[in-house]
N, C-alpha and C. Protein backbone atom coordinates (compact mmCIF):
# COMPACT_ATOMS: atom_id res chain seq x y z
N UNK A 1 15.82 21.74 0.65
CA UNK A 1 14.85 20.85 0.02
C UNK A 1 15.35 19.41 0.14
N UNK A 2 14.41 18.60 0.66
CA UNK A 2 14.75 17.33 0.91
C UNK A 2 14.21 16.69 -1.03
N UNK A 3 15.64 16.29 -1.39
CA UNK A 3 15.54 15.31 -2.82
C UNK A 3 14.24 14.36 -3.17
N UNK A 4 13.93 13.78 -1.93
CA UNK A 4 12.96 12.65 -2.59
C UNK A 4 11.63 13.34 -2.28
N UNK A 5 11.37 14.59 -2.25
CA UNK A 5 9.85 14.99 -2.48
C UNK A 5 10.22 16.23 -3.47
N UNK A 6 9.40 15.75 -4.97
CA UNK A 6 9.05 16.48 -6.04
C UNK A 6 7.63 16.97 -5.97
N UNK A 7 7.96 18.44 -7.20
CA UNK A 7 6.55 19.03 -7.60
C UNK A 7 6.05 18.26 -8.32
N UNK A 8 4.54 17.96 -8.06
CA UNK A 8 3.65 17.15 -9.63
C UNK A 8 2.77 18.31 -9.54
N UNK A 9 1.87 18.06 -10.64
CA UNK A 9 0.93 18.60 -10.95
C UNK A 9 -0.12 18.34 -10.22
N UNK A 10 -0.77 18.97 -9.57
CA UNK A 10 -1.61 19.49 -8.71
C UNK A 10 -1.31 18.73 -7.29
N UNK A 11 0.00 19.08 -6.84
CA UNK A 11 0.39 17.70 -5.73
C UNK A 11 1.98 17.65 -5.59
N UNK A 12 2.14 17.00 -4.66
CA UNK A 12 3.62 16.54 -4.82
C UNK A 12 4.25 15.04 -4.61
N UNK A 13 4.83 14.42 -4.92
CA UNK A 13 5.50 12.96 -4.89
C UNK A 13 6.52 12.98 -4.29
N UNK A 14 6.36 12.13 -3.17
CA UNK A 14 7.60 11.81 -2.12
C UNK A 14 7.58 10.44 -2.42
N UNK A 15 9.30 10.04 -2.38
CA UNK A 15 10.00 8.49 -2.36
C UNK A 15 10.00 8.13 -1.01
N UNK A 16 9.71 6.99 -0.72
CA UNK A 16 9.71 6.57 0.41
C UNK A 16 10.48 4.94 0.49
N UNK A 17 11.21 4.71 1.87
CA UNK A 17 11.55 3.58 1.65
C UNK A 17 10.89 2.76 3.38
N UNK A 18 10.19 1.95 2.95
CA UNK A 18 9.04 1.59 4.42
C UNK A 18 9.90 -0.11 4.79
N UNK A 19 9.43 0.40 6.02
CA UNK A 19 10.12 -1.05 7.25
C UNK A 19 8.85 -1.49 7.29
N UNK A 20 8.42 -2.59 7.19
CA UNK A 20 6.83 -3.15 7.64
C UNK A 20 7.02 -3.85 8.98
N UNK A 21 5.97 -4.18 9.92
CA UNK A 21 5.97 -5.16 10.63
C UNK A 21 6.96 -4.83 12.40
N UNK A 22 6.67 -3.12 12.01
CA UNK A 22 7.13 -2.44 13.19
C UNK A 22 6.48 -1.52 14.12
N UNK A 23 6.95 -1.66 15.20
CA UNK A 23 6.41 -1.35 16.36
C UNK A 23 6.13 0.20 16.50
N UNK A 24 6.25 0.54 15.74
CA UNK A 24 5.57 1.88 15.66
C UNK A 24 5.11 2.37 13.67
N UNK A 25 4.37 3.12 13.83
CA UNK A 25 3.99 4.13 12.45
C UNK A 25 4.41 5.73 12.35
N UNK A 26 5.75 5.69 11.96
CA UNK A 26 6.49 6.75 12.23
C UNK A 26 7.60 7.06 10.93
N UNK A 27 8.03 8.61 10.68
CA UNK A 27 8.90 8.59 9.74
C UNK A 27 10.46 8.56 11.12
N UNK A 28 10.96 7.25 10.00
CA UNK A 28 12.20 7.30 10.69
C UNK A 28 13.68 7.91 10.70
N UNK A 29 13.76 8.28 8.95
CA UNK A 29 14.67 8.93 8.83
C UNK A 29 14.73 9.29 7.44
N UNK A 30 16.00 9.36 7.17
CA UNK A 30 16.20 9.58 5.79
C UNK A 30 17.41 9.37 5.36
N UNK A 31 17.28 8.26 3.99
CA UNK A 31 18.17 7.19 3.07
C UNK A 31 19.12 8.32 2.12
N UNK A 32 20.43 9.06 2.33
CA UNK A 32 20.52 10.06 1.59
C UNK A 32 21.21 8.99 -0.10
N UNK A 33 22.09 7.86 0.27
CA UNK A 33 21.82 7.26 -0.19
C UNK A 33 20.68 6.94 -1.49
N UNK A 34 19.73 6.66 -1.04
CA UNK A 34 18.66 6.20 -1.96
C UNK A 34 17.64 7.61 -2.70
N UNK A 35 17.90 8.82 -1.49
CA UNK A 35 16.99 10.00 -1.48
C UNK A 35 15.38 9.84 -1.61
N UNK A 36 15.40 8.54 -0.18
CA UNK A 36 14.18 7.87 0.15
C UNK A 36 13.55 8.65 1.50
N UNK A 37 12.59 8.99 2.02
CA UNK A 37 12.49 9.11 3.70
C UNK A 37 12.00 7.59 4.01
N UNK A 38 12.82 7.32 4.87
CA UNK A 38 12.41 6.43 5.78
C UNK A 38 11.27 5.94 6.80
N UNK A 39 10.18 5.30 6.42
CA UNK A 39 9.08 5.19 7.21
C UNK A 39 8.85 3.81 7.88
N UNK A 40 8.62 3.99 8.94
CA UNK A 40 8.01 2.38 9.92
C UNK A 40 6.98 2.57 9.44
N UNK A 41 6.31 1.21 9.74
CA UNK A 41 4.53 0.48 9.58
C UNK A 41 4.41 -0.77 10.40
N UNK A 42 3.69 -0.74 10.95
CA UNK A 42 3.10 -1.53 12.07
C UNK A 42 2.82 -2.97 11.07
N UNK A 43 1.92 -2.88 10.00
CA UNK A 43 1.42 -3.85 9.41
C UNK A 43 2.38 -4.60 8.81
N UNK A 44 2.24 -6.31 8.64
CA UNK A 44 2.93 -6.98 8.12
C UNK A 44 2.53 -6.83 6.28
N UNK A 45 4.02 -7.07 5.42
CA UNK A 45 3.90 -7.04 3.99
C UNK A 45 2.99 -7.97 3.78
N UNK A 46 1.67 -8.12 3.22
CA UNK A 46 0.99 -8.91 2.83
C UNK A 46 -0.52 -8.32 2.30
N UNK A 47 -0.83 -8.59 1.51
CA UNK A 47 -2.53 -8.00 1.21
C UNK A 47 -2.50 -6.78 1.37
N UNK A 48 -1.48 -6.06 0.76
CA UNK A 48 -1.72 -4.49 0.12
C UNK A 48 -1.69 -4.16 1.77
N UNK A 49 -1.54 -4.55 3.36
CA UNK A 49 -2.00 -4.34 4.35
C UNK A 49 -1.01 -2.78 4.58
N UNK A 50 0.01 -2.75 4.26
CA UNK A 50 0.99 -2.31 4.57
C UNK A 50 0.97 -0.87 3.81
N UNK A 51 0.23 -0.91 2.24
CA UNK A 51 -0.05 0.14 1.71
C UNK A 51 -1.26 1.27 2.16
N UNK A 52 -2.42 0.12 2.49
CA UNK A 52 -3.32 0.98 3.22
C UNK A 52 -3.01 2.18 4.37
N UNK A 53 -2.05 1.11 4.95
CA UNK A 53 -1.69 1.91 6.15
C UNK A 53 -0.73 2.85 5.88
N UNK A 54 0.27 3.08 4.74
CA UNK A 54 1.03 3.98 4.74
C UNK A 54 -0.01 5.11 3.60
N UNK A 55 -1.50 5.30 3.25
CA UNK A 55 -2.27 6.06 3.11
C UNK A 55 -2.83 6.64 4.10
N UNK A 56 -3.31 5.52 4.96
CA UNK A 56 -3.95 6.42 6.11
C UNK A 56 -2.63 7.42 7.11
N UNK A 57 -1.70 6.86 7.51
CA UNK A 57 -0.93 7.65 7.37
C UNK A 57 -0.35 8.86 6.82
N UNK A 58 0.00 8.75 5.99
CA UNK A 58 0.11 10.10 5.17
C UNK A 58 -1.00 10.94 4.98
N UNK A 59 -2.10 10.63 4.76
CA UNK A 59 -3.13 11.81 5.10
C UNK A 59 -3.49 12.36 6.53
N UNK A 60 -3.09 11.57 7.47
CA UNK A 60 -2.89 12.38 9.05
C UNK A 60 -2.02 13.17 8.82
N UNK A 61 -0.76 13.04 8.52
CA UNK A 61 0.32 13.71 8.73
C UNK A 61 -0.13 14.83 8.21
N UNK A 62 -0.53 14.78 7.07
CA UNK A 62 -0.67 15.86 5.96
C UNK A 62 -1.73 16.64 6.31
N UNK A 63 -3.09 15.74 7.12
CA UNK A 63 -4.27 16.72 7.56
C UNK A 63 -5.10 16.89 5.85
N UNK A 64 -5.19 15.59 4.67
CA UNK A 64 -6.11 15.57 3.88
C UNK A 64 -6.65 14.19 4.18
N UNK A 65 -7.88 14.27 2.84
CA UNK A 65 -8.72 12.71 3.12
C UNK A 65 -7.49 11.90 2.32
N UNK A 66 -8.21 10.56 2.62
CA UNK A 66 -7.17 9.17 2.62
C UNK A 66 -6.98 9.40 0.71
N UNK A 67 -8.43 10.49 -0.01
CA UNK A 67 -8.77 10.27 -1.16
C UNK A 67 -7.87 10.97 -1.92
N UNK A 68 -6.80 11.96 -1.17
CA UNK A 68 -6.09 12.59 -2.02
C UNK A 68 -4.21 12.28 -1.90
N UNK A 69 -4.27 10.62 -1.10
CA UNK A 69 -3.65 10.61 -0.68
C UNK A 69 -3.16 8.84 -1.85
N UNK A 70 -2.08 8.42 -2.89
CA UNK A 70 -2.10 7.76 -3.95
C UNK A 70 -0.25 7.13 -3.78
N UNK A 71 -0.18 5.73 -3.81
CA UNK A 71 0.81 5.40 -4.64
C UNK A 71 0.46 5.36 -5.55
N UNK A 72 2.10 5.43 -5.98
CA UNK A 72 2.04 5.48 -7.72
C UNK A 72 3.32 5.00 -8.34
N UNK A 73 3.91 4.17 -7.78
CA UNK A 73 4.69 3.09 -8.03
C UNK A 73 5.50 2.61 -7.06
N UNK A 74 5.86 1.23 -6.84
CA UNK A 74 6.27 0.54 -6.00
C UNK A 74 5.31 -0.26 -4.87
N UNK A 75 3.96 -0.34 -5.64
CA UNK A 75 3.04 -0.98 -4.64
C UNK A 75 3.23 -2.34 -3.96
N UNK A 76 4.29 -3.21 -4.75
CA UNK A 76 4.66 -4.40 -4.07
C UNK A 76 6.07 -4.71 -3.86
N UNK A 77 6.61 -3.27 -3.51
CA UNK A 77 8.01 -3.09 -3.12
C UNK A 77 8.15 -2.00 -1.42
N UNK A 78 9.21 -2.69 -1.32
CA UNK A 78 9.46 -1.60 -0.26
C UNK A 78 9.68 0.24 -0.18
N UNK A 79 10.20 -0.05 -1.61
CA UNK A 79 10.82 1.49 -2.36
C UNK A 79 9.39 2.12 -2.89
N UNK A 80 8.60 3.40 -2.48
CA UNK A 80 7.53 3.47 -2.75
C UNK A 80 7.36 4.92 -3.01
N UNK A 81 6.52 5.19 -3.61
CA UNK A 81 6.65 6.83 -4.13
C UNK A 81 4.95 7.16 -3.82
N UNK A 82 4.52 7.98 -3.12
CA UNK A 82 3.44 8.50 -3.23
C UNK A 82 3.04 9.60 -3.58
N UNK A 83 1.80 10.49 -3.85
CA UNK A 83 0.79 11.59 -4.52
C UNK A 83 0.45 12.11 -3.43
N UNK A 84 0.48 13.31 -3.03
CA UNK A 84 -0.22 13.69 -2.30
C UNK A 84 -0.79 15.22 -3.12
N UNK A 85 -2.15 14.94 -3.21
CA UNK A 85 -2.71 15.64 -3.91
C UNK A 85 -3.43 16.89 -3.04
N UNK A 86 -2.99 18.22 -3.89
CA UNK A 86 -3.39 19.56 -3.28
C UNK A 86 -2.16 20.33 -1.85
N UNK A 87 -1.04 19.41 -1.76
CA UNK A 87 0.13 20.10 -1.03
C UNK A 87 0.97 20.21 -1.90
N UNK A 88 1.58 21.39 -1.40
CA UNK A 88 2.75 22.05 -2.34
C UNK A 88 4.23 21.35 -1.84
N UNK A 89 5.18 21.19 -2.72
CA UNK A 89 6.11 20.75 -2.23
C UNK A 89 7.35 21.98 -0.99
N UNK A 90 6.92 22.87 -0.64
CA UNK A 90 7.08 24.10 0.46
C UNK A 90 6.54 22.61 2.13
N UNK A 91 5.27 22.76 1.60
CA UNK A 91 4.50 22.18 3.22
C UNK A 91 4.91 20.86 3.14
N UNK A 92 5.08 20.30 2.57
CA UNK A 92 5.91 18.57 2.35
C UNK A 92 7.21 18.70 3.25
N UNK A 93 7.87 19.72 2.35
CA UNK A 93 9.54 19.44 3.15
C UNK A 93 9.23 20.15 4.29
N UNK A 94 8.36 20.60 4.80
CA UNK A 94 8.28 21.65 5.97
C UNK A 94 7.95 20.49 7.09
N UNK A 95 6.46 19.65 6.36
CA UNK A 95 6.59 18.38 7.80
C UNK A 95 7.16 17.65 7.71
N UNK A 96 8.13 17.21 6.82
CA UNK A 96 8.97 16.16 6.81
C UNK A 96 10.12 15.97 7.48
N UNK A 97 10.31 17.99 7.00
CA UNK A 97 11.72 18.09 7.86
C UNK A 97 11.57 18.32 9.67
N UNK A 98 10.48 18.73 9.56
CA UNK A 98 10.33 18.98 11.48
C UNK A 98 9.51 17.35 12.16
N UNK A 99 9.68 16.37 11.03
CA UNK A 99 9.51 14.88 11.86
C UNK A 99 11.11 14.57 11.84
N UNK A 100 11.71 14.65 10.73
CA UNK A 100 13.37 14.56 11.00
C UNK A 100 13.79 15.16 12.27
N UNK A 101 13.50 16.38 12.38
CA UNK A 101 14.30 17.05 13.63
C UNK A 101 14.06 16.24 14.72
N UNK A 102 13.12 16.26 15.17
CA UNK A 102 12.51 15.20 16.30
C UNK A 102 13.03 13.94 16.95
N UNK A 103 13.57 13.03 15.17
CA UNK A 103 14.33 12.22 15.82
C UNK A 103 15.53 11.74 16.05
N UNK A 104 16.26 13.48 15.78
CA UNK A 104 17.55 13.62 15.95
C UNK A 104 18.10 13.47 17.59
């Protein structure tokens, strides 16, 4: 079990720690440190731009709408925790950990 994705109630919450203003939209690694995953974003920090995009994101990955897809603290920080509502924390660490493998 990767530390920074917990069970919530009806959902699970992953910590995230995001690079903005990079050349790709990708998970990059993982902060064992912080017990953050590490994510790039294309968009520069400014006008929530950077949050949008790490929603639309995470609901590709995940394969739900953008609607079940929520920060929920750290919206004007780099250190960011999101909701992903209706995955179990099983299928979380399952794609999280086979985007880790990848970029070993």
């Amino acid at each position: 079990m990767i530390e920074g994705i917990r069970k919530q109630k009806d959902g699970v919450a992953i910590d995230i720690e995001v690079s903005p203003n990079s050349k790709t939209e990708e998970i990059k690694g993982y902060n064992e440190w912080r017990k953050r995953i590490i994510v790039s974003m294309k968009e520069k920090p400014e006008k929530f731009k950077v949050n949008r995009e790490i929603v639309s994101f995470f609901s590709s990955l995940f394969h739900v709408s953008q609607e079940k897809v929520s920060i929920i603290s750290g919206e004007k920080n780099p250190h960011k925790t999101i909701f992903i509502r209706g995955v179990s924390t099983e299928q979380a660490t399952e794609i999280i950990k086979e985007r880790l493998e990848k970029i070993k």
